[in-house]
Protein backbone atom coordinates (compact mmCIF):
# COMPACT_ATOMS: atom_id res chain seq x y z
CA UNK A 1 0.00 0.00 0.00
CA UNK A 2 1.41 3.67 -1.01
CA UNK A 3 0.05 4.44 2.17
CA UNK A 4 1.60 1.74 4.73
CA UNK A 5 3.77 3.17 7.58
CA UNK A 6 7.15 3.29 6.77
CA UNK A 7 9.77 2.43 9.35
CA UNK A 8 12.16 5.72 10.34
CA UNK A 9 16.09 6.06 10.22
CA UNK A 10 17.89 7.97 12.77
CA UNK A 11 20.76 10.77 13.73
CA UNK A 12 22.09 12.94 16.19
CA UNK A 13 21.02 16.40 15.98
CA UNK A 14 23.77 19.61 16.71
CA UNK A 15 23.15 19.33 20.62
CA UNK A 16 23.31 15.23 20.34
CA UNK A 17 19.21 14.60 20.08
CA UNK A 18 18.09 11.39 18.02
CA UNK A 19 15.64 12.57 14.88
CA UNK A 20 13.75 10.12 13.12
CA UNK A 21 13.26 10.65 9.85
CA UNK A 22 11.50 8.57 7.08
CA UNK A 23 12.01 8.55 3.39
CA UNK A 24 10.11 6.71 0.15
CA UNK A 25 10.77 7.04 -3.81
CA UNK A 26 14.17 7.95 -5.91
CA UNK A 27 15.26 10.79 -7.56
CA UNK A 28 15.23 14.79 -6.46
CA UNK A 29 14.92 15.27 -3.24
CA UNK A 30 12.62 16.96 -1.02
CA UNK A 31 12.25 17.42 2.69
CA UNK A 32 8.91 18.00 4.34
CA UNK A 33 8.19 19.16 6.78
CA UNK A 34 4.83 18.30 9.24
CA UNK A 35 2.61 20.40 10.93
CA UNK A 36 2.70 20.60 15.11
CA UNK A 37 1.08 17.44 16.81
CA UNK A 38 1.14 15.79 14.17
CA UNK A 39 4.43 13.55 12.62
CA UNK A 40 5.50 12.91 9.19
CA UNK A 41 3.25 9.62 9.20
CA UNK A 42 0.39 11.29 9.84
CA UNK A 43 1.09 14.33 8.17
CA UNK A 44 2.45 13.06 4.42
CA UNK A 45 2.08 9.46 4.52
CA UNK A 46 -1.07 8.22 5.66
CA UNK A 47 -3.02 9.86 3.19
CA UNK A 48 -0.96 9.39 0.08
CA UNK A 49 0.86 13.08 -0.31
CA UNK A 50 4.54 11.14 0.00
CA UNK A 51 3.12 8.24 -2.50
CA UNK A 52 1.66 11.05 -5.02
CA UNK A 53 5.07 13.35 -4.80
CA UNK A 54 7.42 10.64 -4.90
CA UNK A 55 5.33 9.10 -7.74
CA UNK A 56 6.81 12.07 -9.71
CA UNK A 57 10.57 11.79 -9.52
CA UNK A 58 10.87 12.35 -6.01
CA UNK A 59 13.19 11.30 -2.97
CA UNK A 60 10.81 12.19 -0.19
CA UNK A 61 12.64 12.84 3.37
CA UNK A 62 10.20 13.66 5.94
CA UNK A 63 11.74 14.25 9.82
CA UNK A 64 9.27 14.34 12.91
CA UNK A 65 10.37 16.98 14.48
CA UNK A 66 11.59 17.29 17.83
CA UNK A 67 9.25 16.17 20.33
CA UNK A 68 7.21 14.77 17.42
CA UNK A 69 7.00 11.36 16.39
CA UNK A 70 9.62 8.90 17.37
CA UNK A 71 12.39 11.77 17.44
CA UNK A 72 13.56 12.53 20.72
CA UNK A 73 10.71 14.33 23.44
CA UNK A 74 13.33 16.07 26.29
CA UNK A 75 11.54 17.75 28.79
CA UNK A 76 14.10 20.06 30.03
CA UNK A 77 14.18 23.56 28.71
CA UNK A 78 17.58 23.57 28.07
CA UNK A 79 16.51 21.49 24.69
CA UNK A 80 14.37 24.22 23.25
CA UNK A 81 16.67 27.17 22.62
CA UNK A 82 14.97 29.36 19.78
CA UNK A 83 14.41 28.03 16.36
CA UNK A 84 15.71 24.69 17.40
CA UNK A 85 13.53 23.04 14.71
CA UNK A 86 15.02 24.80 12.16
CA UNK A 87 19.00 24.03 13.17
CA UNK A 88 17.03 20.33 13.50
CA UNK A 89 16.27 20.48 9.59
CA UNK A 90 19.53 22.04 8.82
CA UNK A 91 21.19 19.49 11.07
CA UNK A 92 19.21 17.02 8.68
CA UNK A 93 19.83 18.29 5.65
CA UNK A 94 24.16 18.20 6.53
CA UNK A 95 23.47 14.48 8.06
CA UNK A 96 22.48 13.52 4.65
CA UNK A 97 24.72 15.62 2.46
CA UNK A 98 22.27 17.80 0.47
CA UNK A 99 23.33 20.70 -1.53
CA UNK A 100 20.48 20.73 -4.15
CA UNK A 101 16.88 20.36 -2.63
CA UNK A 102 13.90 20.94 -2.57
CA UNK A 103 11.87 22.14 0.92
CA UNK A 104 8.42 22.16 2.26
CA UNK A 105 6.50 21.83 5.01
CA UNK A 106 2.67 22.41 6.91
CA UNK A 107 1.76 25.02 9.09
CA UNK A 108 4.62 24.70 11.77
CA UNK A 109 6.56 23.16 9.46
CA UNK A 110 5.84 25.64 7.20
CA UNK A 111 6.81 28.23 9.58
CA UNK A 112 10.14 25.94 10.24
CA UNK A 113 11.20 26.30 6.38
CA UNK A 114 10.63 30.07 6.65
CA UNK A 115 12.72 29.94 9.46
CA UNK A 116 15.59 27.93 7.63
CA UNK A 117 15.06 29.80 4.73
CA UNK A 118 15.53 33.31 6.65
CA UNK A 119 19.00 31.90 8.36
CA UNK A 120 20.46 30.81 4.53
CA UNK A 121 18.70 28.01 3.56
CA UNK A 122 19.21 27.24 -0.14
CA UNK A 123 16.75 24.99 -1.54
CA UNK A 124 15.71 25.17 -5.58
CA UNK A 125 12.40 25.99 -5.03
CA UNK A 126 9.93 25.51 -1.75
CA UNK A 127 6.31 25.28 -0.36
CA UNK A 128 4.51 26.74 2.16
CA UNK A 129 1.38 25.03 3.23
CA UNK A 130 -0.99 25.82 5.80
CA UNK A 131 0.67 29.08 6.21
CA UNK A 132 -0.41 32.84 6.28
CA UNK A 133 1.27 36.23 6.37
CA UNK A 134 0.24 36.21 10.05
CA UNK A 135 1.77 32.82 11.44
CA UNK A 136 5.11 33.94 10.41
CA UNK A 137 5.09 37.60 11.16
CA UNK A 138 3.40 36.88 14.39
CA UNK A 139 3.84 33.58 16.01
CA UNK A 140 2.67 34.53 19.37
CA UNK A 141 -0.97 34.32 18.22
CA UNK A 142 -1.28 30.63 17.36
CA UNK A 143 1.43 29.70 20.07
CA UNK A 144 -0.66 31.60 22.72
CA UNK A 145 -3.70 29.17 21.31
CA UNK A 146 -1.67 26.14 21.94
CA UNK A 147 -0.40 27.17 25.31
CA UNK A 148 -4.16 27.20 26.40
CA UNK A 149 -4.78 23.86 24.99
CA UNK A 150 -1.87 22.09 26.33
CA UNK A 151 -1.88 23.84 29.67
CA UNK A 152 -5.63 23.38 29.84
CA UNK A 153 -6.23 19.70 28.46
CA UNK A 154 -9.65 17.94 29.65
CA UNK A 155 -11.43 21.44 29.60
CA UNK A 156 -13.01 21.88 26.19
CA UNK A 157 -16.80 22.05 25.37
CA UNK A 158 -16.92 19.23 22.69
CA UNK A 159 -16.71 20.19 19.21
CA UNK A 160 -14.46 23.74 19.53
CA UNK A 161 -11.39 24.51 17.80
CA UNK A 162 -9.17 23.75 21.16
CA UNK A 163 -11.42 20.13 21.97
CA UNK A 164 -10.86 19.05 18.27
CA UNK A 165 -6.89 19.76 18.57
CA UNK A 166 -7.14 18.03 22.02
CA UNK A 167 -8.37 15.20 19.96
CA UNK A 168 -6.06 14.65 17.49
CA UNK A 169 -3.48 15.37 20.51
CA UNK A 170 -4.18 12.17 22.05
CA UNK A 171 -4.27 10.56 18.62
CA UNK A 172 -1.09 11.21 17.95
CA UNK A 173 -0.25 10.67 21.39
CA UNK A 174 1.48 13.54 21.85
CA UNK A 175 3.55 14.54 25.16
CA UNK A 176 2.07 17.73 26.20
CA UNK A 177 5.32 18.62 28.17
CA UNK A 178 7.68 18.21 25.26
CA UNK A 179 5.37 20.36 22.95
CA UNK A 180 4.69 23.41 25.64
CA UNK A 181 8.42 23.92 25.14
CA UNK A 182 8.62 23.46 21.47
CA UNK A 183 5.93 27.06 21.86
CA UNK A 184 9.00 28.63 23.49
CA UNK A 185 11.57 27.94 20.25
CA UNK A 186 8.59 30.33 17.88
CA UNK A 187 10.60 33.30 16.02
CA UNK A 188 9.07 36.08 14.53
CA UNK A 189 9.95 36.27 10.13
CA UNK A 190 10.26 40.06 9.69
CA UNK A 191 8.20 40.68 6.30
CA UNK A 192 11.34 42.23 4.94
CA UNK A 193 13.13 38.94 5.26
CA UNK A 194 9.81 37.20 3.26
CA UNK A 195 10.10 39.70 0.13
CA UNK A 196 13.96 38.55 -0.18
CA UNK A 197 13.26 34.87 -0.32
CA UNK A 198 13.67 34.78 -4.07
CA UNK A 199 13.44 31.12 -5.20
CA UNK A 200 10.04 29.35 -6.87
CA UNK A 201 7.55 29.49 -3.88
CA UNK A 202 3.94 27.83 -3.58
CA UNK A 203 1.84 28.77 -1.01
CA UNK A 204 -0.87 26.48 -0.24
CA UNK A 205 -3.90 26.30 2.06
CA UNK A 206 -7.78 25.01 2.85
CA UNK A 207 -10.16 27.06 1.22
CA UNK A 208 -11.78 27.34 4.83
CA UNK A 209 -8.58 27.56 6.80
CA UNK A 210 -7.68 31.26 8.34
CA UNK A 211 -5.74 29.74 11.25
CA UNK A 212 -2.73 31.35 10.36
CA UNK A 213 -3.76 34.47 8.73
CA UNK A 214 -4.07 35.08 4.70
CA UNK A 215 -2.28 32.73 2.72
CA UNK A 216 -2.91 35.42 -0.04
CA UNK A 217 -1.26 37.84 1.44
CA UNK A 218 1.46 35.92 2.00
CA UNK A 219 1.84 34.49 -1.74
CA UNK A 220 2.07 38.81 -2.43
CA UNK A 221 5.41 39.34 -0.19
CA UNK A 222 6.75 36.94 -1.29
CA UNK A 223 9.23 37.81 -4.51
CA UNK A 224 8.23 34.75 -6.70
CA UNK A 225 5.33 32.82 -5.10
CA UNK A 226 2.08 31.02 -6.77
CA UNK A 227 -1.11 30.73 -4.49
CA UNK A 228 -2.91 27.37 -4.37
CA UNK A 229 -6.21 26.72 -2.51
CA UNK A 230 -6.95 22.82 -1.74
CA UNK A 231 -10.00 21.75 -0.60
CA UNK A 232 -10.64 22.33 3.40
CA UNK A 233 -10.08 23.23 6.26
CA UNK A 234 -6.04 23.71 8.95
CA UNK A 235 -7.38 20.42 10.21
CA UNK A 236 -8.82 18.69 6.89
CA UNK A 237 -6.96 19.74 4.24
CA UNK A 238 -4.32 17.20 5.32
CA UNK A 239 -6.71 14.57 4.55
CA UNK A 240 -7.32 15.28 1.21
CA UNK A 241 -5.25 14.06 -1.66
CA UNK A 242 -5.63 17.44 -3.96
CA UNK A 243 -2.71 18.72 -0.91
CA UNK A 244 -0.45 16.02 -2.19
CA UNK A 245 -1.10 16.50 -5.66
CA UNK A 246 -0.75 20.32 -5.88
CA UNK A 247 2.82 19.85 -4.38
CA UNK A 248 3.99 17.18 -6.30
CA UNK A 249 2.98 19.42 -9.83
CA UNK A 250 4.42 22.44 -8.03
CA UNK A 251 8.02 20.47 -7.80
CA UNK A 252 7.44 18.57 -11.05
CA UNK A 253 6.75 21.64 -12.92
């Protein structure tokens, strides 16, 4: 099945903490990037985005991040220093000796390949999906929604934004302690270090998801960027194959 679980590799990250990451198909590669409580099984695999992509040319890496997945979940702060995802991925991408790439990622990791792409990151073309302006000007917003969840868990009226992310929490089974401090590692992209990110962008997102401000106005600062609406909404558009698809045309293209 395109869609069975596929069993992760490891390495040591800059401050020694094991990553997981999983890969399928030959050929370019790209690295994806999943979306927080969620891991790169959930988030590309299970639903045939890695099948799709990699059924176009493609050597799909996908990490979970840290405390994601079956990469490493510290609890002390000490592991969380600022944009530690994002010297994660480029730990990644120097374990595996990339120097032409591809780079993508949803909603946090969306925000993570801004974040790599703001500190040099050089990849041939990338996507950002689930992603508005807002979630990378302004991370404090949707990290102040996730602070209440996680430090209020068990409290939701059934059926809100916060009980349905409490859900899929516990699906994932997610440690609650591990991902309050990855909300401590959020940095701000200025919008003048958006309009310099010069390489083939697509910018891709629910028609119903707002979660993270306009993903129109972010497809405008950026330099070089194509807008793409998929059916959905933060939660469901990850569901859907027409996510998988639109990427996998974007890079083919």
């Amino acid at each position: 099945m395109a869609n069975s679980p596929i069993e992760p590799e490891y390495f040591e990250s800059f401050d020694g903490a094991r990553i997981a990451w999983r890969e399928t198909g030959e050929g370019r590669v790209v690295v994806l990037l999943h979306g927080f409580f969620s891991d790169a099984q959930t988030n590309w695999i299970r639903y045939g985005h890695a099948a799709a992509i990699a059924g176009r040319g493609f050597r799909v890496i996908m990490p979970d991040l840290r405390a994601h997945g079956s990469s490493a979940k510290p609890h002390d702060a000490a592991s969380y220093p600022r944009d530690v995802l994002a010297r994660d991925g480029f730990a990644l991408i120097e374990h595996l000796g990339l120097s032409d790439y591809d780079l993508g990622g949803y909603s946090l990791g969306a925000r993570t390949v801004a974040r790599m792409m703001a500190q040099g990151a050089t990849p041939r073309r990338f996507v950002l999906s689930g992603m508005g302006l807002q979630g990378l000007t302004d991370t404090a917003g949707r990290g102040g929604h996730f602070r209440n969840i996680l430090t209020n868990l068990g409290s939701f009226e059934r059926g809100t934004p916060e009980w349905l992310a409490e859900a899929f929490l516990k699906t994932s089974k997610g440690d609650p302690i591990a991902l309050l401090n990855i909300l401590d590692t959020f940095v701000d992209t200025p919008v003048e270090a958006l309009r310099i990110m010069a390489q083939p962008a697509l910018v891709l997102a629910g028609e119903e998801d707002h979660d993270n401000g306009s993903a129109e106005e972010l497809t405008d600062t950026l330099p070089n960027a194509t807008y793409r609406a998929v059916p959905g909404g933060h939660m469901s558009a990850v569901v859907k194959p027409e996510l998988g698809l639109a990427i996998a045309d974007f890079l083919a293209a």
